[in-house]
Each structure stands twice: as structure tokens, then as C-alpha cells.
Protein backbone atom coordinates (compact mmCIF):
# COMPACT_ATOMS: atom_id res chain seq x y z
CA UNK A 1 0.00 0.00 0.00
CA UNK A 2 1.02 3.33 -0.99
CA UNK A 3 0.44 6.68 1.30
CA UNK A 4 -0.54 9.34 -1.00
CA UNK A 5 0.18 12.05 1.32
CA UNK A 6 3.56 12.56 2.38
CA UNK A 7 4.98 11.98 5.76
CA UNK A 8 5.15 14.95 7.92
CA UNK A 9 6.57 14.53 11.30
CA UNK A 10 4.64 18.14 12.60
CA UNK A 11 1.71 18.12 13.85
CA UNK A 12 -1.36 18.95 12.08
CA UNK A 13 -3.29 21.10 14.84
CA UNK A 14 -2.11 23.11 17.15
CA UNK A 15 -4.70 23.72 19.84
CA UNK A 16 -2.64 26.00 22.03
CA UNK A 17 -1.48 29.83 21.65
CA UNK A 18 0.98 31.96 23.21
CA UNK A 19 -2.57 33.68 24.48
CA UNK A 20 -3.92 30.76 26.37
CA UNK A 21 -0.63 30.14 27.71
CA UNK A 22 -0.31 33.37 29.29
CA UNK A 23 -3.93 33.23 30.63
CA UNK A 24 -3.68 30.19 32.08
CA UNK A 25 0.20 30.53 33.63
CA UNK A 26 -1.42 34.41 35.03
CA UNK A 27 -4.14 32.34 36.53
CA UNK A 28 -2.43 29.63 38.05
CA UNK A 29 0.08 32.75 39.45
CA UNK A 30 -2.14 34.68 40.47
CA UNK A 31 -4.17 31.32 42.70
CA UNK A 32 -1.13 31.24 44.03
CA UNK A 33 -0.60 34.58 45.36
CA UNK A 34 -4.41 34.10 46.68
CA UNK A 35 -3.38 30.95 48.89
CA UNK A 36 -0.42 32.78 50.32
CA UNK A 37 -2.23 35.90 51.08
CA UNK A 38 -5.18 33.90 52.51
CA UNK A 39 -2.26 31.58 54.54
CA UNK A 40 -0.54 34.83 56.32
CA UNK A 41 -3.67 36.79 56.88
CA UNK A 42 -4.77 33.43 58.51
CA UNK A 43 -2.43 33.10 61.02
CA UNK A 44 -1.94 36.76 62.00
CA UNK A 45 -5.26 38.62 61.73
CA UNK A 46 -7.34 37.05 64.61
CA UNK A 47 -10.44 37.79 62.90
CA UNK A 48 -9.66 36.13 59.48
CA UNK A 49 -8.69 33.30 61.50
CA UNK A 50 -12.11 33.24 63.42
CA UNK A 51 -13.86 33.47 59.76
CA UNK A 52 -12.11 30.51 58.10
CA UNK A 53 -12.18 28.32 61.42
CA UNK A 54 -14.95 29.23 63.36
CA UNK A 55 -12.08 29.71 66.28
CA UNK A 56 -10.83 32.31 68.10
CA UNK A 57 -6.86 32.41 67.59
């Protein structure tokens, strides 16, 4: 059997962009920022701390 289109070792779709990449490495930056903020403000503002745990510090 004969292939009558040549071999091409590319791929044929490219389902990314430099766009979504940047979206998605801002978002996963910026939920990280979030769970540090979130961490100090809950172990040195005593009423963050009460919010998240329902405990007094």
C-alpha cells in the first residue's frame, strides 16, 4: 500500500497559543498569590482566622 500524502513529522493542529498560555500561567500565578495571602492573613489577623475556622486564635 502506498500513502498518497507525504509523511510529515509536525503536527497537524495546534490547539494551544501563546494567548492561552499566558492566561492560564497568570491564573495559576495569580491562585497562588491568593493561597499565600489567605495563609498569612490566617495566622496573623485574629479575625480572618475566626472566619475561616470558626475559632478564636
Amino acid at each position: 500500500m502506498t500513502n498518497p500524502q507525504p509523511e510529515n513529522d509536525q503536527p497537524k493542529w495546534d490547539y494551544t497559543s501563546s494567548r492561552q498560555n499566558f492566561i492560564t500561567g497568570a491564573l495559576v500565578v495569580g491562585g497562588n498569590l491568593m493561597v499565600i495571602v489567605l495563609y498569612v492573613l490566617y495566622r496573623t489577623v485574629p479575625a480572618v482566622h475566626q472566619i475561616i475556622s470558626g475559632k478564636p486564635l
